[in-house]
C-alpha atoms as a PDB file:
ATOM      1  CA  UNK A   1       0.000   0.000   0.000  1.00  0.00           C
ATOM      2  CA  UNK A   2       1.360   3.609  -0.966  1.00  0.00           C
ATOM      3  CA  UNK A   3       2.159   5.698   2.050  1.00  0.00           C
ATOM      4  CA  UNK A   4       0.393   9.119   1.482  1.00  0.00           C
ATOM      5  CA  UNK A   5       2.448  11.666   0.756  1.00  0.00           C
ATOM      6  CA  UNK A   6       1.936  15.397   1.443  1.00  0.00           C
ATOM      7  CA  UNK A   7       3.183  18.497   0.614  1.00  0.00           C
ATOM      8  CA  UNK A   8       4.895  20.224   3.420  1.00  0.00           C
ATOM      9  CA  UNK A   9       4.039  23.501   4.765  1.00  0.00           C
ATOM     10  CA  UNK A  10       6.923  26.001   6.184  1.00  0.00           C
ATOM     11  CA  UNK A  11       4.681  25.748   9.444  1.00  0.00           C
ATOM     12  CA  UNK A  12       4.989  21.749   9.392  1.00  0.00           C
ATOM     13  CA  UNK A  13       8.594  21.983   9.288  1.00  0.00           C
ATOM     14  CA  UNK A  14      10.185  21.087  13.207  1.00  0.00           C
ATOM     15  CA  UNK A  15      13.001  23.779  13.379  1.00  0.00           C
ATOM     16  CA  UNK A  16      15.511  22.357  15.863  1.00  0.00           C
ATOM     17  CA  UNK A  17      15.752  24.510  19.245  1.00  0.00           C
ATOM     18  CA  UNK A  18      19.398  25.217  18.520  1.00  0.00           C
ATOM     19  CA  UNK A  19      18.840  27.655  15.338  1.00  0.00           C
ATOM     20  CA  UNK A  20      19.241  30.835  16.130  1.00  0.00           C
ATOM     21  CA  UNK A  21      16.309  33.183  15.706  1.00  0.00           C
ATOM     22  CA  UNK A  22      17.675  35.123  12.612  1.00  0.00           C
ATOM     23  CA  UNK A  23      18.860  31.882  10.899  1.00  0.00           C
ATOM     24  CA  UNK A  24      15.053  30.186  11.513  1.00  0.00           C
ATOM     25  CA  UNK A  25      13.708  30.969   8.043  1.00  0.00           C
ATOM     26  CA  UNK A  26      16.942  29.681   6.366  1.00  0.00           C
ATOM     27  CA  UNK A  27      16.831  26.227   8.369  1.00  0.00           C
ATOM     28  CA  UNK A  28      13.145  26.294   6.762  1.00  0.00           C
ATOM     29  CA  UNK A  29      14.240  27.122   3.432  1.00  0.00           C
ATOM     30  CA  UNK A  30      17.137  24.717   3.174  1.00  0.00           C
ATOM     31  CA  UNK A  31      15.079  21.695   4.721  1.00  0.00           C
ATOM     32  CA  UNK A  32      11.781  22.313   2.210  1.00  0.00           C
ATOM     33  CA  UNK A  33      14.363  22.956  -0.736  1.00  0.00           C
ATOM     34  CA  UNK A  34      16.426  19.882  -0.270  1.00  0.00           C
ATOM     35  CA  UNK A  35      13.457  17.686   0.127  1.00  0.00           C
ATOM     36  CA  UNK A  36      11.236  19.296  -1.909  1.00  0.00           C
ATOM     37  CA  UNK A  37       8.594  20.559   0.067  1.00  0.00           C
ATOM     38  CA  UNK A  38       8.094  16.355   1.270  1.00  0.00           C
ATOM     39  CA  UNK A  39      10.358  16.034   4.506  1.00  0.00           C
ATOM     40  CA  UNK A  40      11.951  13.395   1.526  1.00  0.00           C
ATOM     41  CA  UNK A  41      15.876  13.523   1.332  1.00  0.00           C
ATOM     42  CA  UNK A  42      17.286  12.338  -2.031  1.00  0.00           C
ATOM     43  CA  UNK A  43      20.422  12.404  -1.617  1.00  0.00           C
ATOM     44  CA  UNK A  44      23.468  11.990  -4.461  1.00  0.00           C
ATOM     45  CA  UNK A  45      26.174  10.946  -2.554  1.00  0.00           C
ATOM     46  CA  UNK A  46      29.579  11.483  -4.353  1.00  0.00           C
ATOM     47  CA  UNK A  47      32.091  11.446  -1.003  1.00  0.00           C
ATOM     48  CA  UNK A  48      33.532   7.977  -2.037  1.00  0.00           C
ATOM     49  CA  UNK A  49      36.083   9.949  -4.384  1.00  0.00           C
ATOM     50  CA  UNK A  50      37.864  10.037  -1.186  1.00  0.00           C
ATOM     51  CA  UNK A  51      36.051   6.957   0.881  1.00  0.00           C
ATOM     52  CA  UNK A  52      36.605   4.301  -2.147  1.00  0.00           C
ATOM     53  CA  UNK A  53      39.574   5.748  -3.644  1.00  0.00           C
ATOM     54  CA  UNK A  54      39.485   5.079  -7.085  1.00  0.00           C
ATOM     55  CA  UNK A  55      38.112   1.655  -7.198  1.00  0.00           C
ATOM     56  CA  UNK A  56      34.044   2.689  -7.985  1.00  0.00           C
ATOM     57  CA  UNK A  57      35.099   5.189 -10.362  1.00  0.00           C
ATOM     58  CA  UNK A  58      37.330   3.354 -12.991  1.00  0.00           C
ATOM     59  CA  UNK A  59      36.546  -0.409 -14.323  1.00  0.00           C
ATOM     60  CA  UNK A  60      34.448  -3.067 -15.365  1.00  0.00           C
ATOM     61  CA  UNK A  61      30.929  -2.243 -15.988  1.00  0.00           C
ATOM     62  CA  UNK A  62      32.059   1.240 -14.568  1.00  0.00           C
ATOM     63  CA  UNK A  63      31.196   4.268 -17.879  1.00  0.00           C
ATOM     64  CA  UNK A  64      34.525   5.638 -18.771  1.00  0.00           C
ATOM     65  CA  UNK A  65      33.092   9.702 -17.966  1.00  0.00           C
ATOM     66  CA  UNK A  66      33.484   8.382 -14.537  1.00  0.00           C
ATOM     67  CA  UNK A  67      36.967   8.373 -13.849  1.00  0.00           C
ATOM     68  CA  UNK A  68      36.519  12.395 -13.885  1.00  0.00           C
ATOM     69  CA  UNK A  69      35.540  13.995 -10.837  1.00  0.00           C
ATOM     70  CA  UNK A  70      33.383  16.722 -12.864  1.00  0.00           C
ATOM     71  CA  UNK A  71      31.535  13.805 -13.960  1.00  0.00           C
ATOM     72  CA  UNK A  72      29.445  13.944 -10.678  1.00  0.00           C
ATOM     73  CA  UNK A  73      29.001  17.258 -10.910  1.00  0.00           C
ATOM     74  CA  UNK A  74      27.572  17.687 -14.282  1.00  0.00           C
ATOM     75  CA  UNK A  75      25.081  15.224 -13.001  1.00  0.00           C
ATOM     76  CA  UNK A  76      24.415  16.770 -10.261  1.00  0.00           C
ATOM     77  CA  UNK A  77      23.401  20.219 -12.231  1.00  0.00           C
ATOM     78  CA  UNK A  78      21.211  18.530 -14.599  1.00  0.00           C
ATOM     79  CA  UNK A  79      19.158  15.898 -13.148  1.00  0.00           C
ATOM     80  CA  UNK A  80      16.495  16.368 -10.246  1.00  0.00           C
ATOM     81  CA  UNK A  81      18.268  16.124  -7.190  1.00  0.00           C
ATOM     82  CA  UNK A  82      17.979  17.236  -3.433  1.00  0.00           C
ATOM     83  CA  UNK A  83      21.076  17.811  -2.745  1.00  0.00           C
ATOM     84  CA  UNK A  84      24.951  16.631  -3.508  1.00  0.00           C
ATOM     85  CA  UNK A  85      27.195  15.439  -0.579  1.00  0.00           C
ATOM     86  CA  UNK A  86      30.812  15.957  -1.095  1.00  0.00           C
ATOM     87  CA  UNK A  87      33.835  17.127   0.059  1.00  0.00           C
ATOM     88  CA  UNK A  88      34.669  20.833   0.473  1.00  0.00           C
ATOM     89  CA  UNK A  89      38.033  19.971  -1.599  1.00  0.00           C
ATOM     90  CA  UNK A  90      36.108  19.135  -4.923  1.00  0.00           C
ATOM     91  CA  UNK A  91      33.251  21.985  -4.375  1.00  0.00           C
ATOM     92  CA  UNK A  92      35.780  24.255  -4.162  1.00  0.00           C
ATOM     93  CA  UNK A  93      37.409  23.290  -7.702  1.00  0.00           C
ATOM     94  CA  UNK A  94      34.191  22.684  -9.206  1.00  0.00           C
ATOM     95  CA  UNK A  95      31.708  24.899  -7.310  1.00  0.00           C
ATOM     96  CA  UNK A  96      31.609  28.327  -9.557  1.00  0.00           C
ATOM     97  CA  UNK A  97      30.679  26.061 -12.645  1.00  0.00           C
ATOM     98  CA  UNK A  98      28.005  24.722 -11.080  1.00  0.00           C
ATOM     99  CA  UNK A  99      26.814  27.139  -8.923  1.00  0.00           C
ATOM    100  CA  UNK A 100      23.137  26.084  -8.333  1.00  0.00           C
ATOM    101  CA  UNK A 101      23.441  22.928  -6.763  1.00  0.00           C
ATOM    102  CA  UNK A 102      22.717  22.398  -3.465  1.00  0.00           C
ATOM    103  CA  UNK A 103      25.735  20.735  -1.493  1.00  0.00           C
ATOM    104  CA  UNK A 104      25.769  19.240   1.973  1.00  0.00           C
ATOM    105  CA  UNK A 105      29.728  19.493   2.404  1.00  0.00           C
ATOM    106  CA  UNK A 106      30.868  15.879   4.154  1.00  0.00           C
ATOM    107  CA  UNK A 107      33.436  17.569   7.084  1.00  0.00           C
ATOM    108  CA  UNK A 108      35.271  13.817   7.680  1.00  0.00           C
ATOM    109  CA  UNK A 109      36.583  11.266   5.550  1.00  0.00           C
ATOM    110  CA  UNK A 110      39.112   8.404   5.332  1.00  0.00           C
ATOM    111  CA  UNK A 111      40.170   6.025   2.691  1.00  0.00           C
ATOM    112  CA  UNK A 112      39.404   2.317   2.907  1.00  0.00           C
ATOM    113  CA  UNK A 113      43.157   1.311   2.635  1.00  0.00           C
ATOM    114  CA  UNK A 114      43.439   0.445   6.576  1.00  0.00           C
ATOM    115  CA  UNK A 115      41.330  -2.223   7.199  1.00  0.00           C
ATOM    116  CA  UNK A 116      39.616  -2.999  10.517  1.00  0.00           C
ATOM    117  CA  UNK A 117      41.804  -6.155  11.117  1.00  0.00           C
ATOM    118  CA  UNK A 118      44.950  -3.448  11.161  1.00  0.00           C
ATOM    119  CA  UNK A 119      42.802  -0.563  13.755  1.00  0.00           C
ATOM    120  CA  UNK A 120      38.944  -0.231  14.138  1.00  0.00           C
ATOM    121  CA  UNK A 121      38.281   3.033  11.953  1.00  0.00           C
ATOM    122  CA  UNK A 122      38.547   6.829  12.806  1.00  0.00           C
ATOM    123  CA  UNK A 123      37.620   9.399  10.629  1.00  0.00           C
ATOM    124  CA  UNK A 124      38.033  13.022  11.857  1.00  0.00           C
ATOM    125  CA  UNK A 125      37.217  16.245  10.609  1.00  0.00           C
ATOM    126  CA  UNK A 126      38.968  18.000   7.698  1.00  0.00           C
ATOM    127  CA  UNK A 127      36.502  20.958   8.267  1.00  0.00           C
ATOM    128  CA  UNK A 128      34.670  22.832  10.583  1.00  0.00           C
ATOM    129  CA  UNK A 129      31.035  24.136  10.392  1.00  0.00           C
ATOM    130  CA  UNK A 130      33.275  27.615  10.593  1.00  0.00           C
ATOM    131  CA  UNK A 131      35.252  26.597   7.611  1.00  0.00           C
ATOM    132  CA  UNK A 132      31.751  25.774   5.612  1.00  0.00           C
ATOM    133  CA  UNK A 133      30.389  29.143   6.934  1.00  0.00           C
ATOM    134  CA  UNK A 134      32.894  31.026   5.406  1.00  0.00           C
ATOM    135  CA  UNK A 135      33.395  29.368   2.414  1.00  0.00           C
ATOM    136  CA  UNK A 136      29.599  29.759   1.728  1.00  0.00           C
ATOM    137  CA  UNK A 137      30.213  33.192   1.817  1.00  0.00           C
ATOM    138  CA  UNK A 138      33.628  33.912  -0.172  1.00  0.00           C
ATOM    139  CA  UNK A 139      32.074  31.757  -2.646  1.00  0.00           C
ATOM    140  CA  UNK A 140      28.385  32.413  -2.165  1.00  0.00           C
ATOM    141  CA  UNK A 141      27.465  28.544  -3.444  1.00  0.00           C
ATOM    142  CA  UNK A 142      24.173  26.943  -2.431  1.00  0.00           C
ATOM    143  CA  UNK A 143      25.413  25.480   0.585  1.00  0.00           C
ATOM    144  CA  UNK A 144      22.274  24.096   2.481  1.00  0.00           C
ATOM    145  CA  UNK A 145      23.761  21.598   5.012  1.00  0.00           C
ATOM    146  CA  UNK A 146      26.881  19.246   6.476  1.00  0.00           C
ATOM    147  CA  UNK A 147      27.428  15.852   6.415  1.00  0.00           C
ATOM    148  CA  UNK A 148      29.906  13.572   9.380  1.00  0.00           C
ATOM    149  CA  UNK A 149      30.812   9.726   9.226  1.00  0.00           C
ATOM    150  CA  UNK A 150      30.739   7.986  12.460  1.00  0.00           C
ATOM    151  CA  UNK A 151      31.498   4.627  13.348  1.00  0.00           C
ATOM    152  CA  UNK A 152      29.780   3.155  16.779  1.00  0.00           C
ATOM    153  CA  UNK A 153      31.783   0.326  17.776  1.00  0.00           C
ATOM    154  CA  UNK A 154      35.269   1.448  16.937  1.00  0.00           C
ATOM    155  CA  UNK A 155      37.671   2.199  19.619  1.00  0.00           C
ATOM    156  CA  UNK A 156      37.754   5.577  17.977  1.00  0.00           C
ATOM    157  CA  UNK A 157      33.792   6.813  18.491  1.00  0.00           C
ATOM    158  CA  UNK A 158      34.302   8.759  21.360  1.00  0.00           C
ATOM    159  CA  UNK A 159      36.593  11.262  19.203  1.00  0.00           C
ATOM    160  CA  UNK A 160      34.230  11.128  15.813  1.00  0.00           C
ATOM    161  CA  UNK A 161      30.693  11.078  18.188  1.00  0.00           C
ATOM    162  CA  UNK A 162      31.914  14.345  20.202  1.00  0.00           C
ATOM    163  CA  UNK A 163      32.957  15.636  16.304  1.00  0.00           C
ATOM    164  CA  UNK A 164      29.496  15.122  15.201  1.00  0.00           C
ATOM    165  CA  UNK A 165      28.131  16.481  17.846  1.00  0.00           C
ATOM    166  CA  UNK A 166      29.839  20.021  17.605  1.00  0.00           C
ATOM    167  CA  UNK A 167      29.068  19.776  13.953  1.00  0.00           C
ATOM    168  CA  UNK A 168      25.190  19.251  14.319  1.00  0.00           C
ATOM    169  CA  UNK A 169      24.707  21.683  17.394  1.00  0.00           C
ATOM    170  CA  UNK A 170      26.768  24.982  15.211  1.00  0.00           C
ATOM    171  CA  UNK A 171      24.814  23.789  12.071  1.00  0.00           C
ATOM    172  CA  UNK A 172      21.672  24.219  13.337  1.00  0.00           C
ATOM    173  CA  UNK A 173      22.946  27.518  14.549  1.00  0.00           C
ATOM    174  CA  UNK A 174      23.653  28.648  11.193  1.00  0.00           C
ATOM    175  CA  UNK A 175      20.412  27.130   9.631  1.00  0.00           C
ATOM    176  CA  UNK A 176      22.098  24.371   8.041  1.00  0.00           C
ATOM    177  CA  UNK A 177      21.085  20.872   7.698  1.00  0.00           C
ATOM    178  CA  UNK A 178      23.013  18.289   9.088  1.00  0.00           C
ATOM    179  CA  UNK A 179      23.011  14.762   7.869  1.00  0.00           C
ATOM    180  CA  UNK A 180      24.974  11.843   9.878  1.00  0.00           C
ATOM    181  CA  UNK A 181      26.167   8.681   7.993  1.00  0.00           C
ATOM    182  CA  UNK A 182      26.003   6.263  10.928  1.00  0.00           C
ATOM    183  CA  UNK A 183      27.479   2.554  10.168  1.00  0.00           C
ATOM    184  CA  UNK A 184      28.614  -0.001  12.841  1.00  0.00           C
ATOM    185  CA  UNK A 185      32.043  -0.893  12.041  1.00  0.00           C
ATOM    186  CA  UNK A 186      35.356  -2.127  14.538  1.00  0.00           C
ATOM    187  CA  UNK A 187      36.399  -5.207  15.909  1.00  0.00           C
ATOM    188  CA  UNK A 188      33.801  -4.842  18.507  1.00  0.00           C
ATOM    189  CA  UNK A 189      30.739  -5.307  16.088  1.00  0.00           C
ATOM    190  CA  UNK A 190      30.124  -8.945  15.314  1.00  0.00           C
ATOM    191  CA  UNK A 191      27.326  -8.195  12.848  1.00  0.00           C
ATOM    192  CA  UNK A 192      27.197  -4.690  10.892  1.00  0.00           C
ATOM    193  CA  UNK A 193      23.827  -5.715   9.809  1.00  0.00           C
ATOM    194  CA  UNK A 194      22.344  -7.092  13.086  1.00  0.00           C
ATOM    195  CA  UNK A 195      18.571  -5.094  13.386  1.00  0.00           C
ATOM    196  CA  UNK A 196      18.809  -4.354  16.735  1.00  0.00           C
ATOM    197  CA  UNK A 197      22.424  -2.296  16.232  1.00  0.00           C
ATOM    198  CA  UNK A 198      21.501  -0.735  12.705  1.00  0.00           C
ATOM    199  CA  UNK A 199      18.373   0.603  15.062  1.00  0.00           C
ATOM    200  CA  UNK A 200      20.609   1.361  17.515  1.00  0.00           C
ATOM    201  CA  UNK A 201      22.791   3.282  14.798  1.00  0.00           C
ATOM    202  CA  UNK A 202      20.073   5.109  13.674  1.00  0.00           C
ATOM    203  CA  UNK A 203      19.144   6.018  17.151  1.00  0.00           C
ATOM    204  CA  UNK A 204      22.356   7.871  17.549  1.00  0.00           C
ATOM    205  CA  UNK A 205      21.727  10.040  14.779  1.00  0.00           C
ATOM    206  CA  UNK A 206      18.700  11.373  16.487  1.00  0.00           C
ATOM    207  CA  UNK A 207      20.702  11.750  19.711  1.00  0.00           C
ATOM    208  CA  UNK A 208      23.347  14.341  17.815  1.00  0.00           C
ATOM    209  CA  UNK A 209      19.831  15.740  16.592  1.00  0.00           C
ATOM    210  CA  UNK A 210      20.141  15.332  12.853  1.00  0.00           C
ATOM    211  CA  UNK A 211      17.737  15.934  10.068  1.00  0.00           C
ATOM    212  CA  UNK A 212      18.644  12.788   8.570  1.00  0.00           C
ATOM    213  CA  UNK A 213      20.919   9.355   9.066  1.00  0.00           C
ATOM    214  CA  UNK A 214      22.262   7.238   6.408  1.00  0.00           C
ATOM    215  CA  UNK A 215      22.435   3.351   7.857  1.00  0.00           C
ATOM    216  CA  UNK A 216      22.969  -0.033   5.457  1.00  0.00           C
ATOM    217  CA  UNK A 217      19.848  -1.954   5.807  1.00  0.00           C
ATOM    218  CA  UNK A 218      19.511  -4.410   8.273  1.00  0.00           C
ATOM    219  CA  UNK A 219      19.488  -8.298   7.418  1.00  0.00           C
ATOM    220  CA  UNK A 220      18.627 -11.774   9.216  1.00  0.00           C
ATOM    221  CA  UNK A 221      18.382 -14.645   7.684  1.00  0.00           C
ATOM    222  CA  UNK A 222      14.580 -15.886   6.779  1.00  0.00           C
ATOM    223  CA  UNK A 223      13.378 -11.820   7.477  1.00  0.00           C
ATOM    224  CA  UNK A 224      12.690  -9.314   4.550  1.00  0.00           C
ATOM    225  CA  UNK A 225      14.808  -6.630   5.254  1.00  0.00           C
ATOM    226  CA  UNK A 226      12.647  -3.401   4.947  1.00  0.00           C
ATOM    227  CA  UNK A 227      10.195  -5.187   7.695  1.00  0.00           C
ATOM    228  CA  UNK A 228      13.429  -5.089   9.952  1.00  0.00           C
ATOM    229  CA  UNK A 229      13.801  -1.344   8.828  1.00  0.00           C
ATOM    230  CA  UNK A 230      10.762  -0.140  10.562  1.00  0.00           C
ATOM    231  CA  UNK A 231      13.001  -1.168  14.000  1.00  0.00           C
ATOM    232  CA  UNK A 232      15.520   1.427  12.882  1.00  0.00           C
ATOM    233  CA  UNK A 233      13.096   4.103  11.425  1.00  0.00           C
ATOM    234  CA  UNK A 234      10.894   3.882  14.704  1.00  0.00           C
ATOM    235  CA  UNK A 235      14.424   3.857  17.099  1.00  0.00           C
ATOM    236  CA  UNK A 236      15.454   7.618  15.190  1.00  0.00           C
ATOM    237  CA  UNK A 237      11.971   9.239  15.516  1.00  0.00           C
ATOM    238  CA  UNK A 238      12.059  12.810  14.293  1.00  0.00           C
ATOM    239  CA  UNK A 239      15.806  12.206  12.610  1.00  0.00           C
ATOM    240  CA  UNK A 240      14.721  10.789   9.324  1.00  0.00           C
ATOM    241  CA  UNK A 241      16.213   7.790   8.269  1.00  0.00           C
ATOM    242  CA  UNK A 242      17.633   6.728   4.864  1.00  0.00           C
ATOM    243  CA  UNK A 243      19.933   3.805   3.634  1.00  0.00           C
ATOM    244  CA  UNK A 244      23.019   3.531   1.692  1.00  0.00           C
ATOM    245  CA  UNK A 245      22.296   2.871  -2.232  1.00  0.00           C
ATOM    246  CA  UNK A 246      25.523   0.033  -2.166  1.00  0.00           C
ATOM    247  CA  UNK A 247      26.981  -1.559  -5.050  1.00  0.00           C
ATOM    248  CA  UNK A 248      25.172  -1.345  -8.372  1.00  0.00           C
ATOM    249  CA  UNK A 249      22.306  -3.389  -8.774  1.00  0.00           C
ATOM    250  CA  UNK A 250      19.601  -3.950 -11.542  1.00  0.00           C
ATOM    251  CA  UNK A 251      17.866  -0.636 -11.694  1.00  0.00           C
ATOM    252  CA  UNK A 252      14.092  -1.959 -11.315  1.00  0.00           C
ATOM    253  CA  UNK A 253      15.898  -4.513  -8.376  1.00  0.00           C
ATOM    254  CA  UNK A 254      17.384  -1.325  -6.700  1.00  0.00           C
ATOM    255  CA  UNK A 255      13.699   0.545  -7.181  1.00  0.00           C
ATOM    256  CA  UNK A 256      11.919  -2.374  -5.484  1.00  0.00           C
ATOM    257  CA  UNK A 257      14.189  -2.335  -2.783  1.00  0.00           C
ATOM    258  CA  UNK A 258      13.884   1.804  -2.407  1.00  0.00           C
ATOM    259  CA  UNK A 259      10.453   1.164  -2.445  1.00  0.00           C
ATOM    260  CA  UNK A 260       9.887  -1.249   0.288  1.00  0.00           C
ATOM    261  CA  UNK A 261      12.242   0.774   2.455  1.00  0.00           C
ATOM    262  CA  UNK A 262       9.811   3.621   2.075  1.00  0.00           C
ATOM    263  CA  UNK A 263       6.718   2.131   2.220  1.00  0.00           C
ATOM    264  CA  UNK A 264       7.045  -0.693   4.184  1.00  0.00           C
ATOM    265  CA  UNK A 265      10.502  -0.034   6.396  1.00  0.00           C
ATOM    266  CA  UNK A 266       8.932   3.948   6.534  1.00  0.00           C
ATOM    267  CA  UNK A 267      12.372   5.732   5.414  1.00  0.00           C
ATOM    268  CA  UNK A 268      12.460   8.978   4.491  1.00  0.00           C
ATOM    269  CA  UNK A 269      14.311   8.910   1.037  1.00  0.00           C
ATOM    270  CA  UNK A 270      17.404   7.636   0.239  1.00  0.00           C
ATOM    271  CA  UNK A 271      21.149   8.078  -0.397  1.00  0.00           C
ATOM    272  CA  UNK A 272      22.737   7.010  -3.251  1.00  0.00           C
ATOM    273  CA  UNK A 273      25.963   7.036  -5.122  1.00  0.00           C
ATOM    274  CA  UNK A 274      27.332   4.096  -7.543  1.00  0.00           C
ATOM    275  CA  UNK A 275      23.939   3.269  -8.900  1.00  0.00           C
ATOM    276  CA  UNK A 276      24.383   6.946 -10.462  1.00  0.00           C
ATOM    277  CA  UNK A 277      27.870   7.945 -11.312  1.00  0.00           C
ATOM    278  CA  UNK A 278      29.220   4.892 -12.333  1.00  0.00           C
ATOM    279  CA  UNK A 279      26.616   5.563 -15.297  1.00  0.00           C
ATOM    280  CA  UNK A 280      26.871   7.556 -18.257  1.00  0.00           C
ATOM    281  CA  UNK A 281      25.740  11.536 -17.954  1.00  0.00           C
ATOM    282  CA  UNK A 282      22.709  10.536 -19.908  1.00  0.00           C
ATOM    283  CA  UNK A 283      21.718   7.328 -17.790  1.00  0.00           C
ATOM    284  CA  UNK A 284      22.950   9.162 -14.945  1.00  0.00           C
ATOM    285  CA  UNK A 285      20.552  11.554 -15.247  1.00  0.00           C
ATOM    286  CA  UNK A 286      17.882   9.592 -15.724  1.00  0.00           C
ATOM    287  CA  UNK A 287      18.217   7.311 -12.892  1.00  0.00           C
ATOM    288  CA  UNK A 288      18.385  10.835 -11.100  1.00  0.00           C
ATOM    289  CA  UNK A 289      15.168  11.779 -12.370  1.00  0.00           C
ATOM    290  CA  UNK A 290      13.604   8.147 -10.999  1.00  0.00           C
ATOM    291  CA  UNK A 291      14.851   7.914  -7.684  1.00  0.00           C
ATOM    292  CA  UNK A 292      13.244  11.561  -7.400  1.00  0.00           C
ATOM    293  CA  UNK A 293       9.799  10.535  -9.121  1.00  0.00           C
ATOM    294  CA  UNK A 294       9.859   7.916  -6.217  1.00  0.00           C
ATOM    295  CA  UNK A 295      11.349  10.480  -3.311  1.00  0.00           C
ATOM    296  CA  UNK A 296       9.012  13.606  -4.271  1.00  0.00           C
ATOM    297  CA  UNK A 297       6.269  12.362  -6.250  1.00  0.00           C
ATOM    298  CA  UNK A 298       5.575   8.992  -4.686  1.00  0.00           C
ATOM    299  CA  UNK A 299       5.411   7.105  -8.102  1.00  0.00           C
ATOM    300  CA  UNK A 300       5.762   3.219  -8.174  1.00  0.00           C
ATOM    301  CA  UNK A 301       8.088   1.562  -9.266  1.00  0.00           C
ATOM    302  CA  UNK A 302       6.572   0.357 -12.596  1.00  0.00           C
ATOM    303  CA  UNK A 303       6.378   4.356 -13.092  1.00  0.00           C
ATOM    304  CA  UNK A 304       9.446   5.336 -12.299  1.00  0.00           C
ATOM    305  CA  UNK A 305      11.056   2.675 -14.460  1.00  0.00           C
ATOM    306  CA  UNK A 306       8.908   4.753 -17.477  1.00  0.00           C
ATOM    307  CA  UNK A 307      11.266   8.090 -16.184  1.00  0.00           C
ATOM    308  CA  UNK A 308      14.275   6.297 -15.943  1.00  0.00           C
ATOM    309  CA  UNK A 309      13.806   4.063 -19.550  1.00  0.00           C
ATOM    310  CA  UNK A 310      13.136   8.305 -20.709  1.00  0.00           C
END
């Protein structure tokens, strides 16, 4: 059954109590922009220039207009987006030629070369909230929000949790969105996909008070896994919650599954990254276009697979 979907109103819109009075109607404005006017994120997510290294970008089954970082951006300027996660780095080179695009700029990264069998992960900030402030104005980009990696269950999540923290609380100030990627991840965690800690996961993005946490999808063996979402999406309450895209699939597989996380596991959008660069502009774009029909306009999946076939 199709979830209802209705258009927000700036007066439906729950403005965190740690925006500052004169920064109130640009928390509004950035939060119905990005989503649309649906409390929907789609989300492009192109941080894994730095978080994959080169390996998604170049390859196999991988178009060859991928390899170049503009790539991303070109899609992200002509297809129907929400908003484009990246680092500050690559908006900086890129930014001026594609001025309209709304970024959420990620503040941490790492690479994947050190693998948790060497040290559980850490992955501190390159930038502060202070750093994104004054960017957006030298360069006066559509900068609408921030993004932080952190990984419960590493040794390290003390350091990256009081990070995220900071980052969310002087957002807010500022009117920004703030958008956690939360995935269970260190020698400590048996099971990364274990419902109970991807709900737990998503809990802690509602404790650092984000708009909206990216978590991989739960799994156990015998159970569908957007049923098992509804755990995680009930455990973040007013933080919405949206999953990681992962590796390319099939695009009416990787609809299906979108769907059922919205209307069965009751996410709020999704996040996505491989399914769209590692396609041509063209395809790119399209696949764009569908995720959005199925984020903003609650089409099904038969219909969106009209948008993306163009």
């Amino acid at each position: 059954m199709i979830q209802e979907l209705k258009k927000m109103t700036p007066a439906d819109v729950k403005v965190p109590a740690g925006v500052r009075k004169e920064n109130v109607q640009t928390y509004i404005d950035n939060f119905l922009s990005v989503t649309k006017n649906t409390g929907r994120l789609m989300l492009f997510a192109g941080d894994q220039k730095l978080e994959h290294l080169n390996d998604d970008f170049y390859g196999e089954g991988i178009s060859p207009e991928d390899n170049d970082p503009e790539h991303m951006f070109r899609i992200a300027s002509t297809a129907n987006i929400g908003c484009f996660a990246t680092q500050l780095g690559l908006i900086s080179r890129y930014g001026r030629d594609y001025s309209k695009v709304p970024y959420i700029v990620k503040l941490n990264a790492k690479s994947h070369l050190v693998k948790t069998s060497q040290r559980d992960p850490k992955s501190t900030e390159w930038v502060t909230v202070e750093d994104v402030m004054k960017f957006k104005e030298i360069s006066g980009l559509n900068i609408v929000g921030i993004g932080y990696t952190v990984y419960p269950g590493s040794e390290f999540e003390n350091k990256m949790l009081h990070e995220a923290a900071q980052a969310v609380f002087k957002a807010q100030q500022n009117g920004l969105l703030s958008i956690v990627w939360s995935y269970p991840r260190g020698k400590a965690v048996t099971n990364e996909s274990d419902p109970n800690l991807v709900a737990g996961v998503a809990g802690i993005g509602a404790a650092l008070g984000a708009d909206f946490v990216k978590v991989n999808s739960p799994k156990q063996e015998g159970k569908n896994s957007s049923e098992l979402l509804v755990q995680a999406t009930k455990a973040a309450g007013r933080t919405g919650v949206v999953c990681a895209g992962g590796g390319s699939d099939a695009p009416e597989k990787f609809f299906q599954k979108m769907y059922e996380q919205i209307h069965i596991g009751g996410t709020k959008g999704s996040a996505t990254g491989r399914n769209i660069h590692q396609k041509s502009l063209a395809e790119a774009v399209r696949m764009c276009n569908a995720i959005s029909a199925m984020t903003f306009e609650n089409k099904t999946v038969e219909e969106v697979m009209g948008v993306y076939r163009g």
